[in-house]
C-alpha atoms as a PDB file:
ATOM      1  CA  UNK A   1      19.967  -6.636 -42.702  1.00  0.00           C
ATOM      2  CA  UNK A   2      18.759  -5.981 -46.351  1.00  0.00           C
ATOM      3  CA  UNK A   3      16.423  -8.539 -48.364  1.00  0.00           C
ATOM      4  CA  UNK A   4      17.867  -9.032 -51.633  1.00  0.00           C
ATOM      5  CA  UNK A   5      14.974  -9.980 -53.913  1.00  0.00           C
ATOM      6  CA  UNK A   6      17.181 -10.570 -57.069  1.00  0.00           C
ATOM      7  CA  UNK A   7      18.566 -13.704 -54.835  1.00  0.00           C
ATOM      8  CA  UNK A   8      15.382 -14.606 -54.066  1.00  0.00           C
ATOM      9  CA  UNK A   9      13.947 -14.625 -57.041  1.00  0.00           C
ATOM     10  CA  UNK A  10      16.960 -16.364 -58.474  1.00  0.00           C
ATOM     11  CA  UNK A  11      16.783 -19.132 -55.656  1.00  0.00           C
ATOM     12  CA  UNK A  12      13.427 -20.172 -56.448  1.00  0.00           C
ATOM     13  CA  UNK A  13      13.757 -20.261 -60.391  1.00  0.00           C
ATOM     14  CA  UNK A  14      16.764 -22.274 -59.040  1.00  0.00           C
ATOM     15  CA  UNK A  15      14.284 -24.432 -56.963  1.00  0.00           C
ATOM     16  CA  UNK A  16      11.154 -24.631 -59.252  1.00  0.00           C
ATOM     17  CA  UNK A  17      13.128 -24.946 -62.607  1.00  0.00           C
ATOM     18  CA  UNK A  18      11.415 -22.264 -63.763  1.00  0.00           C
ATOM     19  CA  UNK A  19      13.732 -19.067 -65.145  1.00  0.00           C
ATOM     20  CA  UNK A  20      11.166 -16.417 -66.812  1.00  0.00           C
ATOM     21  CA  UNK A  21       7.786 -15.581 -66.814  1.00  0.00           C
ATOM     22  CA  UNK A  22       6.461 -18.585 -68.156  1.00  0.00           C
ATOM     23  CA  UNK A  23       5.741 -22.276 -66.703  1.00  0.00           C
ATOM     24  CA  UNK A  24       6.077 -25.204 -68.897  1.00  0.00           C
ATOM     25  CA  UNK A  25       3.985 -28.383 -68.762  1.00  0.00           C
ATOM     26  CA  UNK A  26       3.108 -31.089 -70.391  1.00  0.00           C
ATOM     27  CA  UNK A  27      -0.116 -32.657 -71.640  1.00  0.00           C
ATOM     28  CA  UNK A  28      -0.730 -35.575 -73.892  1.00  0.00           C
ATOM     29  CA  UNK A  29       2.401 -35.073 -76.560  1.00  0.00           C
ATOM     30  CA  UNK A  30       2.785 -31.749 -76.624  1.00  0.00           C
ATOM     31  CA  UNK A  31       4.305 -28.885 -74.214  1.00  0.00           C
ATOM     32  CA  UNK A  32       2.551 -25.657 -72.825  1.00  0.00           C
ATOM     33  CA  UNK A  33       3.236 -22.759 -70.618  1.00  0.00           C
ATOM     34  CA  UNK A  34       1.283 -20.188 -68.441  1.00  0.00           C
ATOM     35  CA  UNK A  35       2.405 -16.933 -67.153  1.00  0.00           C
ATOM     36  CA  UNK A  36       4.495 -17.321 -63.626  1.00  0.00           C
ATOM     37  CA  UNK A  37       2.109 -16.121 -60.845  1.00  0.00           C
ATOM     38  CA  UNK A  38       4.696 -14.622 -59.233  1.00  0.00           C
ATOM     39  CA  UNK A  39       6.193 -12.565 -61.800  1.00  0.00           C
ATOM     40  CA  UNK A  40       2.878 -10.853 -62.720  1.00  0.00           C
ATOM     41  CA  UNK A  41       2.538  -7.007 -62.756  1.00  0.00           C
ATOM     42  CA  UNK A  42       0.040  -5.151 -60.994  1.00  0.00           C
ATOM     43  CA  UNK A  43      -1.419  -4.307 -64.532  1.00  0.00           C
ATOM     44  CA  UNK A  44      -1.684  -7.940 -65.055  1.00  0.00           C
ATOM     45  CA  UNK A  45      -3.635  -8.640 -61.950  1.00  0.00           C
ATOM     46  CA  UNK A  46      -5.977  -6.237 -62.139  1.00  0.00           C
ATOM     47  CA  UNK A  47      -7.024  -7.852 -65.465  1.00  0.00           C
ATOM     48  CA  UNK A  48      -7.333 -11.146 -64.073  1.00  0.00           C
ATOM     49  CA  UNK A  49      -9.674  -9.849 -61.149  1.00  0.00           C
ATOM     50  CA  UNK A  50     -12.494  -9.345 -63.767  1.00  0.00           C
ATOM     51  CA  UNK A  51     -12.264 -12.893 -64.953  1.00  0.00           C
ATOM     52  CA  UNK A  52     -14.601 -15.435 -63.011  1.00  0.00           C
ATOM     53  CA  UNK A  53     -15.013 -18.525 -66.023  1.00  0.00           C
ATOM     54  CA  UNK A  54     -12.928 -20.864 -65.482  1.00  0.00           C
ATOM     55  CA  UNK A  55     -11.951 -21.247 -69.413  1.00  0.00           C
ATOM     56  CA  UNK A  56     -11.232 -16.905 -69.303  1.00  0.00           C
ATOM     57  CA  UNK A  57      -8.387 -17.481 -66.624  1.00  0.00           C
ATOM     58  CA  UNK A  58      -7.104 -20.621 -68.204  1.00  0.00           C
ATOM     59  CA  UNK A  59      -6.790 -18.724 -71.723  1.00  0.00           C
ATOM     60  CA  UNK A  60      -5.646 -15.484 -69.697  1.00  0.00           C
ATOM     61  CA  UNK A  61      -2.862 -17.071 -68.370  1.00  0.00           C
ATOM     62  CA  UNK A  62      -1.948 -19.408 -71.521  1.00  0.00           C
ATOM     63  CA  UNK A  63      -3.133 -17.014 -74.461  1.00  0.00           C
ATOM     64  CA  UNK A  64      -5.708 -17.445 -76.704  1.00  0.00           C
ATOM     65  CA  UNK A  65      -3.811 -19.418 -79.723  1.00  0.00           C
ATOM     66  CA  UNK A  66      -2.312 -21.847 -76.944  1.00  0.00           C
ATOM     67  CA  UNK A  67      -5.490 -22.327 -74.589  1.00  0.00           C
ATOM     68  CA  UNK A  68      -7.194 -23.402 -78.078  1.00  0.00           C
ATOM     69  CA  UNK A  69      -4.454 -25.829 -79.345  1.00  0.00           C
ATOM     70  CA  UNK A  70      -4.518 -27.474 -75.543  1.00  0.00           C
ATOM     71  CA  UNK A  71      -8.333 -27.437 -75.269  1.00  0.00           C
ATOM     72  CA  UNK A  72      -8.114 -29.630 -78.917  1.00  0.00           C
ATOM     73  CA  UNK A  73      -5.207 -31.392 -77.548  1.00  0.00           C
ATOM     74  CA  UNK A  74      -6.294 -35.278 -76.541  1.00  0.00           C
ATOM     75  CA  UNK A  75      -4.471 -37.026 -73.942  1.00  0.00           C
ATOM     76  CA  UNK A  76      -4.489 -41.003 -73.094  1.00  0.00           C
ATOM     77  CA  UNK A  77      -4.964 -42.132 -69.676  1.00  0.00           C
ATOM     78  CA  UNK A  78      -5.080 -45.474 -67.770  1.00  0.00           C
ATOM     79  CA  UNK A  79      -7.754 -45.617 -65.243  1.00  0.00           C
ATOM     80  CA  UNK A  80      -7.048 -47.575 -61.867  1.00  0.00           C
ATOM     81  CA  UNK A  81      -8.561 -51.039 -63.327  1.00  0.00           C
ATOM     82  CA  UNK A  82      -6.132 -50.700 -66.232  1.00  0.00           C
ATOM     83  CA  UNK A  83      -9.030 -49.485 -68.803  1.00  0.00           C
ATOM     84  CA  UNK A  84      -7.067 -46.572 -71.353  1.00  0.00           C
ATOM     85  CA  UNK A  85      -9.714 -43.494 -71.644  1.00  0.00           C
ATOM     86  CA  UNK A  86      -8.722 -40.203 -73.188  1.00  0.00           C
ATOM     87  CA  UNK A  87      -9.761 -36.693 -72.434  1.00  0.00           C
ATOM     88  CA  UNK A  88      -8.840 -33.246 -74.566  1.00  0.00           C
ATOM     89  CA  UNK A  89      -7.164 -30.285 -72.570  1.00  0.00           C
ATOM     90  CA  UNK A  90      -9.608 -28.264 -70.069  1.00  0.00           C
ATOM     91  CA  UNK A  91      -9.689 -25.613 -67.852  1.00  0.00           C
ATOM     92  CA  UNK A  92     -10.317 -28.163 -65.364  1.00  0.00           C
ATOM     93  CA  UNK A  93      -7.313 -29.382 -66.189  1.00  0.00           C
ATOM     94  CA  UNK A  94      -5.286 -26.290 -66.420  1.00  0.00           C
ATOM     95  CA  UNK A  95      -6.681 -25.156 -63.012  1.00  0.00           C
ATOM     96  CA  UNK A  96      -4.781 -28.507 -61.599  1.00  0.00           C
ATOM     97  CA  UNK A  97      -1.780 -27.752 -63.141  1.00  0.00           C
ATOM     98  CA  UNK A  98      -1.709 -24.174 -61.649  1.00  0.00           C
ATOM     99  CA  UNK A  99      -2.416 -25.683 -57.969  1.00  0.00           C
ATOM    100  CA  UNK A 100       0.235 -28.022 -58.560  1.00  0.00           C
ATOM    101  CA  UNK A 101       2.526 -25.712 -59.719  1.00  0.00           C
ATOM    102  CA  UNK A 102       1.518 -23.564 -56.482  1.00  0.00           C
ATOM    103  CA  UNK A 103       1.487 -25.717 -54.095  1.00  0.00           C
ATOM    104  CA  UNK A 104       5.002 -26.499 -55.146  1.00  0.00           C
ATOM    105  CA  UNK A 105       6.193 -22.776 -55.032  1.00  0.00           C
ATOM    106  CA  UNK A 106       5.152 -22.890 -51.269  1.00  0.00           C
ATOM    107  CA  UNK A 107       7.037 -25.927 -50.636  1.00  0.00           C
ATOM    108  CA  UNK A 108       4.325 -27.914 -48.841  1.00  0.00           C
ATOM    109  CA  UNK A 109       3.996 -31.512 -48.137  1.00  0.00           C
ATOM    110  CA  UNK A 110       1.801 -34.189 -49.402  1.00  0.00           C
ATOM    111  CA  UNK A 111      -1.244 -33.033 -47.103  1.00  0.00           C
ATOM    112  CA  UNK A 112      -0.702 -29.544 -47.645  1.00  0.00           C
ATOM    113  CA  UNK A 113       0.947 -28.487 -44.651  1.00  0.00           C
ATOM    114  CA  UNK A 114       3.781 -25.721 -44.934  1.00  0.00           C
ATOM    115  CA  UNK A 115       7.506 -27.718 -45.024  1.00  0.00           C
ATOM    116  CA  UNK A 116       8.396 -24.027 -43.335  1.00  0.00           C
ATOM    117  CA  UNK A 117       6.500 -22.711 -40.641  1.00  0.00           C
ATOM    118  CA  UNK A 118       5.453 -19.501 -41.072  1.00  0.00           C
ATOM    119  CA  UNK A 119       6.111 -16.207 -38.577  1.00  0.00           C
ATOM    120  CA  UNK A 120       2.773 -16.533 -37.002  1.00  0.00           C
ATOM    121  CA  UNK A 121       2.701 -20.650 -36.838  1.00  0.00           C
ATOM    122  CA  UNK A 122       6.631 -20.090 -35.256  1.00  0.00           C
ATOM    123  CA  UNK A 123       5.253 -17.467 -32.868  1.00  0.00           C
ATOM    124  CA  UNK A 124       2.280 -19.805 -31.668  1.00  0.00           C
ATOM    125  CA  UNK A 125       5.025 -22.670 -30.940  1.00  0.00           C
ATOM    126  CA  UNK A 126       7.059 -20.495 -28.892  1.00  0.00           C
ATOM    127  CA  UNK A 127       4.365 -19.301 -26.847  1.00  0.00           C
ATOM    128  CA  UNK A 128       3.433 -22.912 -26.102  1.00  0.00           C
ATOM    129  CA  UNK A 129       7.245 -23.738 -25.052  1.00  0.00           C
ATOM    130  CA  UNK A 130       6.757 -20.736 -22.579  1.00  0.00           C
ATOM    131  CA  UNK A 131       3.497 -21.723 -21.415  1.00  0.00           C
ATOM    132  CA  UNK A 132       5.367 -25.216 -20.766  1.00  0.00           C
ATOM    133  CA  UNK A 133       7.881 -23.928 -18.300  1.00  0.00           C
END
């Protein structure tokens, strides 16, 4: 049996939404993207792997002319006692769109846990089902 990574790749831009390189999302009025993790090249990564500021990756991954337009982009928020505050664009705030966006490429639940196990978490449960008998 063959992998077929064209279906693959096609069933999770099916799943995510995403078809391309690029990752849109949305902050105050206005829409973004980033580059798609997964779709990087190994050129690509080994430019990121210099990068340690937050703000570099962040404008790495958005560009330069769109990391600046969301950085100067202001957003309105409603706090938990109902008080409106608003905050501009950051790479704080870039870095939680790119776990988000992660966390929902590897299909996990609300606490983080795998909705699939994986080989080695499948491999411990059988060996407990044996150890059982």
């Amino acid at each position: 049996m063959s992998i077929n990574l064209n279906e693959l790749i096609e069933q999770r831009a099916e799943a995510t939404g995403v078809a391309g390189d690029r990752i849109p999302f949305e902050f105050g009025d206005k829409t973004f993207t980033f580059k798609d993790p997964l779709m990087l090249s190994d050129e690509e990564k080994d430019e990121l792997v210099f990068l340690d500021y937050d703000a570099d990756v962040a404008e790495w991954y958005m560009g330069a002319e769109q990391y600046e337009e969301f950085i100067t982009t202001e957003a309105e928020f409603t706090g938990p006692n109902g008080k409106k505050f608003k905050k501009n664009g950051s790479s704080s705030f870039f870095n939680l769109v790119l776990q988000e966006h992660m966390r929902n490429s590897r299909g996990v639940d609300e606490e983080g846990n795998p909705t699939m196990p994986n080989r080695s978490s499948r491999r411990a449960a059988a060996r407990k089902r044996q150890k059982r008998r």
